[in-house]
PDB file of N, CA and C in Angstrom:
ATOM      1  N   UNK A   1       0.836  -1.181   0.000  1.00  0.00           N
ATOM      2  CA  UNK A   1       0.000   0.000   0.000  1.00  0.00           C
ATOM      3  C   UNK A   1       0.884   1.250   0.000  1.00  0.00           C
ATOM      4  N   UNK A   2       1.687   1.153   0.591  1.00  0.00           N
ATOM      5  CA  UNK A   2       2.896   2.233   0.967  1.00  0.00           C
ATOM      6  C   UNK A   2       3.309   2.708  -0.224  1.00  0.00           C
ATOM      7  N   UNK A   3       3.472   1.598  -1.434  1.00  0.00           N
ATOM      8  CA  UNK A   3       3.993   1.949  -2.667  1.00  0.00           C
ATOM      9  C   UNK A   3       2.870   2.740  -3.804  1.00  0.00           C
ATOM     10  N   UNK A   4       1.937   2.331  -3.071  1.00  0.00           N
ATOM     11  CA  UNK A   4       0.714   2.718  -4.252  1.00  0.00           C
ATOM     12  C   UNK A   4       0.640   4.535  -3.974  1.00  0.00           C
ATOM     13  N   UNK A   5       0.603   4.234  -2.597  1.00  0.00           N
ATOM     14  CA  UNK A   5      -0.063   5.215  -2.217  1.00  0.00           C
ATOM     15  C   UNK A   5       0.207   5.893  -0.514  1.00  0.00           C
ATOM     16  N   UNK A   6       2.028   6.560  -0.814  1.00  0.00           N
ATOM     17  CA  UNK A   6       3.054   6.906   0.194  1.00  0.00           C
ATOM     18  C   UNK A   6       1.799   7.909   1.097  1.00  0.00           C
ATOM     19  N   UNK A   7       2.639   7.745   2.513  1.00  0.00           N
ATOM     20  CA  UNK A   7       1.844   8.941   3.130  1.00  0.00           C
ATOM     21  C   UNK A   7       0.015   8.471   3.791  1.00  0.00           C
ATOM     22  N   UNK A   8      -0.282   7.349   3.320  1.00  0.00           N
ATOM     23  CA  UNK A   8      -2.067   7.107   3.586  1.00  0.00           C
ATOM     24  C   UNK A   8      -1.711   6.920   5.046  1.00  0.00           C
ATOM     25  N   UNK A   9      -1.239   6.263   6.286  1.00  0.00           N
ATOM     26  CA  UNK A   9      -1.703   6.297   7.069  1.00  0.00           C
ATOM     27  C   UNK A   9      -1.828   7.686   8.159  1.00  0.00           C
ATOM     28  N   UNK A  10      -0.862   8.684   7.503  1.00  0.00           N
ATOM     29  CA  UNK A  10      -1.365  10.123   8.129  1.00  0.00           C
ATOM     30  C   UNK A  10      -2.587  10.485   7.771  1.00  0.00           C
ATOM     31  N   UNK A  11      -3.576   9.874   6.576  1.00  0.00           N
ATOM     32  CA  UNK A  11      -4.705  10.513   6.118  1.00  0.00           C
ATOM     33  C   UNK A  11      -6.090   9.649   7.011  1.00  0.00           C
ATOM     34  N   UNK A  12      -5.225   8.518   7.937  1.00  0.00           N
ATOM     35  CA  UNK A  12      -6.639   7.453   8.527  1.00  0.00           C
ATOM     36  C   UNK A  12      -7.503   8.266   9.655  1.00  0.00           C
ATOM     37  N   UNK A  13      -8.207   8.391   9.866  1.00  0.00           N
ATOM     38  CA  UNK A  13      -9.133   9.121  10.672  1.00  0.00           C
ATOM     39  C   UNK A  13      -9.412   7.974  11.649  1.00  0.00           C
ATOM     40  N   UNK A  14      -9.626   6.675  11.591  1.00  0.00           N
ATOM     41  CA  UNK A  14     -10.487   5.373  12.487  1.00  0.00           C
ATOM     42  C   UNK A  14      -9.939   4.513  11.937  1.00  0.00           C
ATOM     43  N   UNK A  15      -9.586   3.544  12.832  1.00  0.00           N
ATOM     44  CA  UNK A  15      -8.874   2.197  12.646  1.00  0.00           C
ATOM     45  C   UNK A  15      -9.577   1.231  13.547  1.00  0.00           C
ATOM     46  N   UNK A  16      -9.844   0.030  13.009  1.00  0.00           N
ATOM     47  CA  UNK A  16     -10.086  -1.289  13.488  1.00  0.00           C
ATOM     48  C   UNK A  16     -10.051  -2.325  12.813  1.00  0.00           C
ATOM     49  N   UNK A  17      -9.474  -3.113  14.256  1.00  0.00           N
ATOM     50  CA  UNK A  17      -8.516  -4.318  14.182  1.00  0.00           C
ATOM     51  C   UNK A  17      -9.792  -5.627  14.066  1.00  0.00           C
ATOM     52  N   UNK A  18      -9.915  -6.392  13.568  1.00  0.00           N
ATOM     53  CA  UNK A  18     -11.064  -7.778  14.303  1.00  0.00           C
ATOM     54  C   UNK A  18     -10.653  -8.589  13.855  1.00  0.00           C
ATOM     55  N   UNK A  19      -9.585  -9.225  14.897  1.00  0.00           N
ATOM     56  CA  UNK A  19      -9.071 -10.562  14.087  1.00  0.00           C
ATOM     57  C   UNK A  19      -9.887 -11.321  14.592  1.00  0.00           C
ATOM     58  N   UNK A  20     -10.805 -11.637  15.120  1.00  0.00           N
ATOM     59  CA  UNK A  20     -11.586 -12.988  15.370  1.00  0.00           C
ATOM     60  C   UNK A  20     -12.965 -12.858  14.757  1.00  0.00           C
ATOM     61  N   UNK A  21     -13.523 -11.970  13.623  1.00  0.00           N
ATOM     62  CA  UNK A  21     -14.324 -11.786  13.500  1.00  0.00           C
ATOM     63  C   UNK A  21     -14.954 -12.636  12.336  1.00  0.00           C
ATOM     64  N   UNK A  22     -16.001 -13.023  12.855  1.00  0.00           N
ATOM     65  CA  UNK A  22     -16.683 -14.055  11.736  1.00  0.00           C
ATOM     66  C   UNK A  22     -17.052 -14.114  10.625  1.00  0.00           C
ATOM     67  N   UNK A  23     -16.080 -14.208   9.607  1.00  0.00           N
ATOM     68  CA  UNK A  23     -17.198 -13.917   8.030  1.00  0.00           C
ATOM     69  C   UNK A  23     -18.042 -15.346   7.679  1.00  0.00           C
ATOM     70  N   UNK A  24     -18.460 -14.550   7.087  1.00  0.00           N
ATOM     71  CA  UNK A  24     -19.505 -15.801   6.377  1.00  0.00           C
ATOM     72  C   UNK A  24     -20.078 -14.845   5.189  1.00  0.00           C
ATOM     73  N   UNK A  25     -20.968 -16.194   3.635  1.00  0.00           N
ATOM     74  CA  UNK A  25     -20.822 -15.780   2.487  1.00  0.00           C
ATOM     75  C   UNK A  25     -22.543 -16.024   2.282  1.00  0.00           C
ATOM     76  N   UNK A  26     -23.076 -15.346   1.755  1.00  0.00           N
ATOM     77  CA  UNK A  26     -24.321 -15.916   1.013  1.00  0.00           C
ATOM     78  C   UNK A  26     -24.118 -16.963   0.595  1.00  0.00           C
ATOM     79  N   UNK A  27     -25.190 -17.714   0.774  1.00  0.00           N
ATOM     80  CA  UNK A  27     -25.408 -19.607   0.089  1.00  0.00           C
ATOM     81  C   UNK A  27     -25.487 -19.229  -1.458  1.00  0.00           C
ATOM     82  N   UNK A  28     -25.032 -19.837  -2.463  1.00  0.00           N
ATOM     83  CA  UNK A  28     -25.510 -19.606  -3.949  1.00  0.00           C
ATOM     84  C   UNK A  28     -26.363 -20.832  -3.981  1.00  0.00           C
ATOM     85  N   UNK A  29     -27.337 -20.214  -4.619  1.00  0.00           N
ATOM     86  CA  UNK A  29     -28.235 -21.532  -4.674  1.00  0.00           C
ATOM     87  C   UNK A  29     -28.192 -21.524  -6.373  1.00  0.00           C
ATOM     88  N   UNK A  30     -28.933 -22.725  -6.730  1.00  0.00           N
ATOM     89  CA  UNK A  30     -29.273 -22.848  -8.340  1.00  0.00           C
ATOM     90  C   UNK A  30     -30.588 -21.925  -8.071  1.00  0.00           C
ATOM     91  N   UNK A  31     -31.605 -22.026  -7.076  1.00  0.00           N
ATOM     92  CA  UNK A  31     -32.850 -21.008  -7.185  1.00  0.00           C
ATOM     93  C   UNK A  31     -32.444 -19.403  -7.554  1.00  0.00           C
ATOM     94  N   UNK A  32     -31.608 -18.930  -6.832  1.00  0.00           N
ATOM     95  CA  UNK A  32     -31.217 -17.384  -7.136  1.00  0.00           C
ATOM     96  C   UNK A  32     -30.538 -17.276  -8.425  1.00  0.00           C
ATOM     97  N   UNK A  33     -30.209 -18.370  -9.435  1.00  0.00           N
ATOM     98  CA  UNK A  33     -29.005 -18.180 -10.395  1.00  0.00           C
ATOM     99  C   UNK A  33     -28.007 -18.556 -10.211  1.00  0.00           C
ATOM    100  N   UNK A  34     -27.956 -18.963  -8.889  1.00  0.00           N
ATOM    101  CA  UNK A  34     -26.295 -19.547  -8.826  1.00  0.00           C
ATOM    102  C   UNK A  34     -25.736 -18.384  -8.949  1.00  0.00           C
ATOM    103  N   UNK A  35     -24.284 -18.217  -9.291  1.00  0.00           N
ATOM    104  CA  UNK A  35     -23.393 -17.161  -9.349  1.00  0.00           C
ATOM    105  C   UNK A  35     -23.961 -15.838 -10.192  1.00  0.00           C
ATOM    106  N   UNK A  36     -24.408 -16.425 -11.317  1.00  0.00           N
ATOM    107  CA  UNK A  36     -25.083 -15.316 -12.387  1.00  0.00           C
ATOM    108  C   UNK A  36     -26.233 -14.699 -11.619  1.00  0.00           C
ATOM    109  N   UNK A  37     -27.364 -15.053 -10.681  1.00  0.00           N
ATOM    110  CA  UNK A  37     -28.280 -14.944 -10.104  1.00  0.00           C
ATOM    111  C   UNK A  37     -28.052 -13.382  -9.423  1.00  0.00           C
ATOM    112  N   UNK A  38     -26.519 -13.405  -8.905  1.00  0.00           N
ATOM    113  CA  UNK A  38     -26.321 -11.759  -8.205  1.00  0.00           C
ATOM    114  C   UNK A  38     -26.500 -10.673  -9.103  1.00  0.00           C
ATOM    115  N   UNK A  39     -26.680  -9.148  -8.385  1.00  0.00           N
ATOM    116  CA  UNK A  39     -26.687  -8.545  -9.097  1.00  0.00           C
ATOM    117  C   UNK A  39     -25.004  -7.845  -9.473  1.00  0.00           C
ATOM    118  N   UNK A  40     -25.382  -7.206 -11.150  1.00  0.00           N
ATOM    119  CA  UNK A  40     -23.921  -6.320 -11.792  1.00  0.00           C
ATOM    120  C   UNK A  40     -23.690  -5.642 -10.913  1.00  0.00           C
ATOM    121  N   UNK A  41     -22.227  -5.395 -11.604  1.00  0.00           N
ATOM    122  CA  UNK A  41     -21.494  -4.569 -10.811  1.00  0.00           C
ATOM    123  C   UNK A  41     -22.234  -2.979 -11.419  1.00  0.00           C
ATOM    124  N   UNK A  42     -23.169  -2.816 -12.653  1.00  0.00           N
ATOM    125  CA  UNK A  42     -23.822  -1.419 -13.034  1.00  0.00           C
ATOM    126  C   UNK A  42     -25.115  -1.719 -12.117  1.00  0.00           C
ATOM    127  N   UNK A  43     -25.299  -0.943 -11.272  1.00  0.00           N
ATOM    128  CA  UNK A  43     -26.979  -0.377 -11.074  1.00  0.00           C
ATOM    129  C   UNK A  43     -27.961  -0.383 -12.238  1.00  0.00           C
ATOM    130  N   UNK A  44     -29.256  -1.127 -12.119  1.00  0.00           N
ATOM    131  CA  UNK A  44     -30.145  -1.045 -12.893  1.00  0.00           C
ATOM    132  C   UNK A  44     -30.764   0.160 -13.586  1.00  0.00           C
ATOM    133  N   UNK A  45     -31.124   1.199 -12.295  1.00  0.00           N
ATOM    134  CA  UNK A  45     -31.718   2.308 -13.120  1.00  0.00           C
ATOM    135  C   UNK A  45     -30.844   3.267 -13.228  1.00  0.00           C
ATOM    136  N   UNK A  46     -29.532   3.189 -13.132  1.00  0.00           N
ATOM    137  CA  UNK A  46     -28.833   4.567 -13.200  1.00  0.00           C
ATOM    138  C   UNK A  46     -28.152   4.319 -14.534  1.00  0.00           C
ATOM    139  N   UNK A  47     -27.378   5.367 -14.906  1.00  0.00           N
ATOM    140  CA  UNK A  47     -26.407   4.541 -15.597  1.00  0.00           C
ATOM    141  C   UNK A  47     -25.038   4.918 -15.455  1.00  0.00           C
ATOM    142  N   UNK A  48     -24.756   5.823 -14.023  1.00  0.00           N
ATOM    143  CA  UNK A  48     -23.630   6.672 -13.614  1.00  0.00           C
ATOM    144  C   UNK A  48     -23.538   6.203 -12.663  1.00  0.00           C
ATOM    145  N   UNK A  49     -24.207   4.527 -11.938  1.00  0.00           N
ATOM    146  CA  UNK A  49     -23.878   4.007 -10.313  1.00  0.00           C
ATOM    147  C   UNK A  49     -23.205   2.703 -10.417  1.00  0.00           C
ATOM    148  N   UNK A  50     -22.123   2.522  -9.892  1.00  0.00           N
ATOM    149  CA  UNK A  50     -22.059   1.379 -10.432  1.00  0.00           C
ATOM    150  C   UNK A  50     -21.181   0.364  -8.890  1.00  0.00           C
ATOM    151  N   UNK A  51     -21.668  -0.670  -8.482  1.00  0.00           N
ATOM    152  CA  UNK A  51     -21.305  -0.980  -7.309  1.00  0.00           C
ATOM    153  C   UNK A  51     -19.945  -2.473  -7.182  1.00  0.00           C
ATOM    154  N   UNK A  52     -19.629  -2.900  -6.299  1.00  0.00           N
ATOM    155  CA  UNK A  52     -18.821  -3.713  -6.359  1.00  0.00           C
ATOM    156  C   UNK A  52     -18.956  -4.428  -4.708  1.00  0.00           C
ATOM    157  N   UNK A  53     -18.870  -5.819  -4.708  1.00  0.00           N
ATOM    158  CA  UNK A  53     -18.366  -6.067  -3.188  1.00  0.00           C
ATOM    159  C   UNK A  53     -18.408  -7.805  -3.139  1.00  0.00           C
ATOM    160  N   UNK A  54     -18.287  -8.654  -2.045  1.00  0.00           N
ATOM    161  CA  UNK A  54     -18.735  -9.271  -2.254  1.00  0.00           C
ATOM    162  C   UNK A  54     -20.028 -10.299  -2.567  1.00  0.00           C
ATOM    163  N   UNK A  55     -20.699  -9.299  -2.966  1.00  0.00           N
ATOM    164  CA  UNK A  55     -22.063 -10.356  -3.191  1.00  0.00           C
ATOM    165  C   UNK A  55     -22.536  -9.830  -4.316  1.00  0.00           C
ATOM    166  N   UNK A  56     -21.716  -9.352  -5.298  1.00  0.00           N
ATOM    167  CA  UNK A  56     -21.497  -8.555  -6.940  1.00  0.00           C
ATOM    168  C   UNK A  56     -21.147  -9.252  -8.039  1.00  0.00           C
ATOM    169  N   UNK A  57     -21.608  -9.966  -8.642  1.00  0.00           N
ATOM    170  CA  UNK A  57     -21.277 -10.464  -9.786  1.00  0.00           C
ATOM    171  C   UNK A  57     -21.252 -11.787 -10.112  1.00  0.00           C
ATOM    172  N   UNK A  58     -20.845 -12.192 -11.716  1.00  0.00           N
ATOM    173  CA  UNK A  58     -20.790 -13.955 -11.349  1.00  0.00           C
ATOM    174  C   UNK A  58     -19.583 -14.544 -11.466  1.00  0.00           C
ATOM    175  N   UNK A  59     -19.079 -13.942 -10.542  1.00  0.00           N
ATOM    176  CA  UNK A  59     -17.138 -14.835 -10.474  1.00  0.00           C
ATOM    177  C   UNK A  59     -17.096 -14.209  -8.885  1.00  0.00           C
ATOM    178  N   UNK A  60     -16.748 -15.658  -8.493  1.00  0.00           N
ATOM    179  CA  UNK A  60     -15.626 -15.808  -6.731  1.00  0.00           C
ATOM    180  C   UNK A  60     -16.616 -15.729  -6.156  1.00  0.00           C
ATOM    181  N   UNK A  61     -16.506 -15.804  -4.571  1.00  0.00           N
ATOM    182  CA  UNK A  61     -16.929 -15.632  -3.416  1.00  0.00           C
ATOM    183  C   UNK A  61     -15.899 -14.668  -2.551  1.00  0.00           C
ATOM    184  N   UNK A  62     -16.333 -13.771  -1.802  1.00  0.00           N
ATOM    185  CA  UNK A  62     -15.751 -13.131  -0.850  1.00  0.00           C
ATOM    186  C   UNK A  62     -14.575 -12.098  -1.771  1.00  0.00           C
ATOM    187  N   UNK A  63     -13.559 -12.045  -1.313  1.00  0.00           N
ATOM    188  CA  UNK A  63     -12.583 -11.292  -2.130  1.00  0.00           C
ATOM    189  C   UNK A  63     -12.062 -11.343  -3.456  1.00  0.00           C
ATOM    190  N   UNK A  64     -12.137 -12.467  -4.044  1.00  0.00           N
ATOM    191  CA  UNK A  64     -12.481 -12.473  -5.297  1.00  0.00           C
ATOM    192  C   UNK A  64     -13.336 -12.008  -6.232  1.00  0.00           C
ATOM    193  N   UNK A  65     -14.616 -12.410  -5.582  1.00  0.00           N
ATOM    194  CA  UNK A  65     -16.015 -12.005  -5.874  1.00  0.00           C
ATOM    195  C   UNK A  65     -15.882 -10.430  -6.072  1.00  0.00           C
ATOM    196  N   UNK A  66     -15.073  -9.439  -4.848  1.00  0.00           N
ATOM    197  CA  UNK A  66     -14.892  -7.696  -4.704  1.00  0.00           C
ATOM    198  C   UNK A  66     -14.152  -7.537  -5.417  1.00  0.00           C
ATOM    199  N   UNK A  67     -12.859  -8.660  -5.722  1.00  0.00           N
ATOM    200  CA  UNK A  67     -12.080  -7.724  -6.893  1.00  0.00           C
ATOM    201  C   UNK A  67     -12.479  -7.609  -7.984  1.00  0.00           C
ATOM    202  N   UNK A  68     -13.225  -8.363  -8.353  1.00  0.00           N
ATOM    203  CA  UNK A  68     -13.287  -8.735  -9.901  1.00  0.00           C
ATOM    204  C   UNK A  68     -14.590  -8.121  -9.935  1.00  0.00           C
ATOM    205  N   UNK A  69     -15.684  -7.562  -9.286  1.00  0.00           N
ATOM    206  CA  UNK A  69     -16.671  -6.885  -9.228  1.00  0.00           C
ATOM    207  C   UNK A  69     -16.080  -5.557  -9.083  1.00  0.00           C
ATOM    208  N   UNK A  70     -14.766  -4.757  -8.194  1.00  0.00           N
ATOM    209  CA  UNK A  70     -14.717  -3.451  -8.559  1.00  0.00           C
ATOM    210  C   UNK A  70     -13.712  -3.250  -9.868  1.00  0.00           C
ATOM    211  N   UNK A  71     -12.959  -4.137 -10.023  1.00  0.00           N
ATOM    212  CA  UNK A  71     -12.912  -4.301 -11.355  1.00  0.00           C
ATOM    213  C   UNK A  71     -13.455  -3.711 -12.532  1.00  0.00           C
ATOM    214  N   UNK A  72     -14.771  -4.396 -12.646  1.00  0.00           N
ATOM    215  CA  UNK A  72     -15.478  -4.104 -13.402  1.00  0.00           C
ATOM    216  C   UNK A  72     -16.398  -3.133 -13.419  1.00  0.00           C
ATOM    217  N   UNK A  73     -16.717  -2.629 -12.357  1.00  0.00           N
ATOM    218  CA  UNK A  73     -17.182  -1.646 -11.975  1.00  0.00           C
ATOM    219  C   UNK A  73     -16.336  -0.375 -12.615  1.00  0.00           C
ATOM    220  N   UNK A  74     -15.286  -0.254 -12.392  1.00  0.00           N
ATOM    221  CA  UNK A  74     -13.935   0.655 -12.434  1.00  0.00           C
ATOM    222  C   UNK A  74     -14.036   0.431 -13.748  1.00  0.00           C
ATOM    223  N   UNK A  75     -13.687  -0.428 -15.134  1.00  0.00           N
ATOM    224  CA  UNK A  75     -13.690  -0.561 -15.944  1.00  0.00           C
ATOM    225  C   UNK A  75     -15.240   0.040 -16.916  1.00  0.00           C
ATOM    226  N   UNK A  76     -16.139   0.129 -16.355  1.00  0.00           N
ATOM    227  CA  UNK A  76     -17.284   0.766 -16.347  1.00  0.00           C
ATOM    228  C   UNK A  76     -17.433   2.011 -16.333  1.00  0.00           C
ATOM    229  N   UNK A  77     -17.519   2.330 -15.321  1.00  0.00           N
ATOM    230  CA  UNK A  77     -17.059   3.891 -15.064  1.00  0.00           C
ATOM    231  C   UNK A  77     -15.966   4.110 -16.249  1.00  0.00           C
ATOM    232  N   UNK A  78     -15.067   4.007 -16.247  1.00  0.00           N
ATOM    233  CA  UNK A  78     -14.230   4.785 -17.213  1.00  0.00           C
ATOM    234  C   UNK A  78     -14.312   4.618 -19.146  1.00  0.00           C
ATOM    235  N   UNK A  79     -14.742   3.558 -19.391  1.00  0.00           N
ATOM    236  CA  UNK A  79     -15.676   3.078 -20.111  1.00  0.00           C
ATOM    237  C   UNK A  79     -17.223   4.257 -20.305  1.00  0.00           C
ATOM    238  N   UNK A  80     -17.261   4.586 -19.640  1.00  0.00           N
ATOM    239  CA  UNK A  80     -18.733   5.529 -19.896  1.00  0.00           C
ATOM    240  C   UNK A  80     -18.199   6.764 -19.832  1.00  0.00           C
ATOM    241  N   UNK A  81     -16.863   7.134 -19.508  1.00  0.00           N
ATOM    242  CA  UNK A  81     -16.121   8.247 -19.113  1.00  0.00           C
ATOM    243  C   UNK A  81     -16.259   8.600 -20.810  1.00  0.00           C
ATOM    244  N   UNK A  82     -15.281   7.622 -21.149  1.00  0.00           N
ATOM    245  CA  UNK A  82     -15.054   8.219 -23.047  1.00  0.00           C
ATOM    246  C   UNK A  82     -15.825   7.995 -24.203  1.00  0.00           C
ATOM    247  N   UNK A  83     -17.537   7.804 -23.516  1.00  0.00           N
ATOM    248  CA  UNK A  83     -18.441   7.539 -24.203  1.00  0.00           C
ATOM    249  C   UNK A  83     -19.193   8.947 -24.666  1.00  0.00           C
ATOM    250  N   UNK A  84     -19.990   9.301 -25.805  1.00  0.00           N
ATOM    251  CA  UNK A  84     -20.913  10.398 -25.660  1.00  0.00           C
ATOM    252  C   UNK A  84     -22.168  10.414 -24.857  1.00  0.00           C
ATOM    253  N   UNK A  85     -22.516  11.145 -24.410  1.00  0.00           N
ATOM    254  CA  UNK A  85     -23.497  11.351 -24.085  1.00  0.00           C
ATOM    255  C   UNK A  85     -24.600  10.595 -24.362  1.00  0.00           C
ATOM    256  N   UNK A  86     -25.339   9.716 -23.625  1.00  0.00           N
ATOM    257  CA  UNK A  86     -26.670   9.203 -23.882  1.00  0.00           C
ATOM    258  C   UNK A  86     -26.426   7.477 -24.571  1.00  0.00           C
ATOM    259  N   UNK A  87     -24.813   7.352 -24.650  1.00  0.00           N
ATOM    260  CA  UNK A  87     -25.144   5.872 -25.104  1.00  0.00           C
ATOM    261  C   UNK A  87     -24.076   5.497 -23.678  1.00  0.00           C
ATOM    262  N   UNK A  88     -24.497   4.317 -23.163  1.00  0.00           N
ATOM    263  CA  UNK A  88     -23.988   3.789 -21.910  1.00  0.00           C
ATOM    264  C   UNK A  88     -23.232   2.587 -22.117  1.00  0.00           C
ATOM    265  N   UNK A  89     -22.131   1.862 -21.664  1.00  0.00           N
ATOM    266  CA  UNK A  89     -21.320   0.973 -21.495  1.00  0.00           C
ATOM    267  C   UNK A  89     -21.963   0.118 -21.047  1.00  0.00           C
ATOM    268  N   UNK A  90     -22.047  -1.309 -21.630  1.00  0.00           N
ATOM    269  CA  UNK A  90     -22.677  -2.211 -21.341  1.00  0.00           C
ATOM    270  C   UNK A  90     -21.600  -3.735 -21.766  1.00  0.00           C
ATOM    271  N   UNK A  91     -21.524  -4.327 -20.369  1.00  0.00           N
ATOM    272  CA  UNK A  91     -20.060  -5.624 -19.969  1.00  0.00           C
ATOM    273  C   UNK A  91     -21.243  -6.540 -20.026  1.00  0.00           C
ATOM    274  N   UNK A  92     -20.047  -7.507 -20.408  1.00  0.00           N
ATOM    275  CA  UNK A  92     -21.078  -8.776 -20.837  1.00  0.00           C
ATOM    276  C   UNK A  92     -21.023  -9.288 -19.475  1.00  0.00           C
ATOM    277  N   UNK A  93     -21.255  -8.826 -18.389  1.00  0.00           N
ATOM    278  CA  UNK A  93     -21.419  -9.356 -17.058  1.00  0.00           C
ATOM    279  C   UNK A  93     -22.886  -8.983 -17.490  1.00  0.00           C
ATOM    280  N   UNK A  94     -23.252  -7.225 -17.343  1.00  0.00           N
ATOM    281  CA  UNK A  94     -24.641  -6.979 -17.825  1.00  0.00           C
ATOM    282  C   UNK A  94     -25.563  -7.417 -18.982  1.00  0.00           C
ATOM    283  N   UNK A  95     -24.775  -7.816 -19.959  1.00  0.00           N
ATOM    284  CA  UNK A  95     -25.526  -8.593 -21.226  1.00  0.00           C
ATOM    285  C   UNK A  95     -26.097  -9.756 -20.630  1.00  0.00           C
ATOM    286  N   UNK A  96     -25.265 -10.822 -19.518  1.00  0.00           N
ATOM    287  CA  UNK A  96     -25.958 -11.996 -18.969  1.00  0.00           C
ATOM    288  C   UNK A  96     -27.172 -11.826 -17.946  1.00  0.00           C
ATOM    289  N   UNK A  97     -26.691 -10.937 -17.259  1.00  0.00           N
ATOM    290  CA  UNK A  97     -28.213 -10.686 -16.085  1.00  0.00           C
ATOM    291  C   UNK A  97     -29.051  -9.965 -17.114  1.00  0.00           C
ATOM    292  N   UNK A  98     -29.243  -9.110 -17.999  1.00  0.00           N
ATOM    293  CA  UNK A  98     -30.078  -8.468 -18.802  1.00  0.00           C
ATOM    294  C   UNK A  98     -30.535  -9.714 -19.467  1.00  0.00           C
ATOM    295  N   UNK A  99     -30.419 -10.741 -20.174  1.00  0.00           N
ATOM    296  CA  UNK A  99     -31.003 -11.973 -20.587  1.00  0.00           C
ATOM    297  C   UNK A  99     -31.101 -13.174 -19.593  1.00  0.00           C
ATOM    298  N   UNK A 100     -31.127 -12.856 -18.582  1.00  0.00           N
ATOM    299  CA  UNK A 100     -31.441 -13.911 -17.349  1.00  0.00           C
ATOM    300  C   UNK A 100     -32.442 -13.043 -17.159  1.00  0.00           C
ATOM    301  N   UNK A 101     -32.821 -12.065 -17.111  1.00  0.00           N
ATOM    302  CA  UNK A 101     -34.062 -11.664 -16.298  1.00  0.00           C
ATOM    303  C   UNK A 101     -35.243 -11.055 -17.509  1.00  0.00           C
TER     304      UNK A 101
END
């Protein structure tokens, strides 16, 4: 982190530690879609929101699941950055939930 980005821990305001803290993952079921079943990393009605985390997309569980959801998210956003006006970026993450639903 130090290398990315010298200087961040003078900028931390709140810190916490939880090393014993329990994660746990949503069940994927085949009823919800299985992996595809979550929602994109684009917001449905916007077309300037676009989210990421783990329970985003259809690849990984947990930190995988966040990278590759802000990922794409990020790739989105900037993607609509060098677009004109009124036509929106659309990832074939969104081409699959748009024909799943």
């Amino acid at each position: 982190m130090e290398m990315m980005q010298p200087g961040w821990r003078d900028l931390v305001v709140a810190k916490q530690y939880l090393p014993s803290l329990t994660v746990t993952h949503a069940g994927i079921t085949a009823a919800q879609g299985g992996l595809t079943g979550r929602p994109p990393s684009r917001a449905a009605t916007f077309d300037n929101v676009w989210i990421a985390g783990d329970w985003v997309g259809p690849r990984g569980q947990l930190s995988d699941a966040s990278a590759a959801s802000a990922s794409e998210a990020a790739r989105l956003a900037a993607d609509l950055a060098v677009r004109p006006h009124g036509r929106r970026a659309v990832s074939p993450t969104v081409r699959m939930a748009e024909r799943a639903s």
